[in-house]
Protein backbone atom coordinates (compact mmCIF):
# COMPACT_ATOMS: atom_id res chain seq x y z
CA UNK A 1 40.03 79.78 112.96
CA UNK A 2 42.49 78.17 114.93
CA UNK A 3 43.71 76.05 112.02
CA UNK A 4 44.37 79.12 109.72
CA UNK A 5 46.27 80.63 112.49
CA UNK A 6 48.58 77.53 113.11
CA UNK A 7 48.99 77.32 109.74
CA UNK A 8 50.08 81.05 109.28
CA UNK A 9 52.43 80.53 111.99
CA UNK A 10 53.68 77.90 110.40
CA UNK A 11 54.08 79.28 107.35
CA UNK A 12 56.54 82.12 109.37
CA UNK A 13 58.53 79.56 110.91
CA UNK A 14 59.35 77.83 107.97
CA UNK A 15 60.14 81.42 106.14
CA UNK A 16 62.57 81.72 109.09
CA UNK A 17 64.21 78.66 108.74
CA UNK A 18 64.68 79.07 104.91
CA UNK A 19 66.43 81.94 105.57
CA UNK A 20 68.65 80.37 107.97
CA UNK A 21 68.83 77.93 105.70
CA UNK A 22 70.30 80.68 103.01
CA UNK A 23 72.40 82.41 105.50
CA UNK A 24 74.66 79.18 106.60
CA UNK A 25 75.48 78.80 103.22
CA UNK A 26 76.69 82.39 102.63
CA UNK A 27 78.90 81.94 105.87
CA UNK A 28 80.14 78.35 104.76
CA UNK A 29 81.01 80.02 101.14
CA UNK A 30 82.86 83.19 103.12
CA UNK A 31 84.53 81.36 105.32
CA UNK A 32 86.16 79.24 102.32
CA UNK A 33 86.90 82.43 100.32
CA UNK A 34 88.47 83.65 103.23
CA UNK A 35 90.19 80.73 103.59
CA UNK A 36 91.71 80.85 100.17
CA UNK A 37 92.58 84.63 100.81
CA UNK A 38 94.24 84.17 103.71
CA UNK A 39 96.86 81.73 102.18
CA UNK A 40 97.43 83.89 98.89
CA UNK A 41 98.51 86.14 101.72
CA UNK A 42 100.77 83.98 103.07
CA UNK A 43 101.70 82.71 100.01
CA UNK A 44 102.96 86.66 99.54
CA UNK A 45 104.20 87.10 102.41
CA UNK A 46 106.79 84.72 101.51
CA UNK A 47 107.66 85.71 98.51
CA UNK A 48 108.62 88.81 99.80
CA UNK A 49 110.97 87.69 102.11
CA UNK A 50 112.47 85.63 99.53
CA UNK A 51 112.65 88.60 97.29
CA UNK A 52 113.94 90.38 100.20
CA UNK A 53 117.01 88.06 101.00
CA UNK A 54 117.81 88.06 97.24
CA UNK A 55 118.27 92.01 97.38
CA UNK A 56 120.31 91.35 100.28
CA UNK A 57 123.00 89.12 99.09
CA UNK A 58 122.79 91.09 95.31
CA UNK A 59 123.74 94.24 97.27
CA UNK A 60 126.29 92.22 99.12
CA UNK A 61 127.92 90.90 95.47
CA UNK A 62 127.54 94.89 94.17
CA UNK A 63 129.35 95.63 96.97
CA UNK A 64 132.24 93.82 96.50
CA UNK A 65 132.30 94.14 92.83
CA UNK A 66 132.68 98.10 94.27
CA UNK A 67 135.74 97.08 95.94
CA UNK A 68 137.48 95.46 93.65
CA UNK A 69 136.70 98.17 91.01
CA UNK A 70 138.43 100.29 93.96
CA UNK A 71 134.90 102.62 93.42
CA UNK A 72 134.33 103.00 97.28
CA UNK A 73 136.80 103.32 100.02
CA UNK A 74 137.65 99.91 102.00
């Protein structure tokens, strides 16, 4: 009787630690997605600040294309 009961608990622990087992993997395979996801947003991030300084001096160049065109006041 005591056997079957060891052997059921057994059984339980091993269920647990299969499912621990399971659920390091799922963190080790989020925590490389989010990795990966957090540089693509990085990655962004700095395109659009290149894009941004881009604008910048293409407004700057429109601007004094303007001036020359005598279009705007100086």
């Amino acid at each position: 009787m005591a056997e079957a009961n060891l052997e059921l608990v057994m059984q339980m622990v091993q269920k647990v630690l299969d499912g621990q087992r399971e659920i390091r993997e799922d963190i080790r395979e989020i925590k490389s997605r989010l990795g990966r996801l957090e540089t693509d947003v990085a990655q962004v991030h700095v395109y659009l600040a290149e894009q941004s300084t881009r604008l910048d001096r293409f407004s700057e160049r429109f601007e004094r294309v303007e001036r020359r065109l005598e279009l705007i006041e100086t």
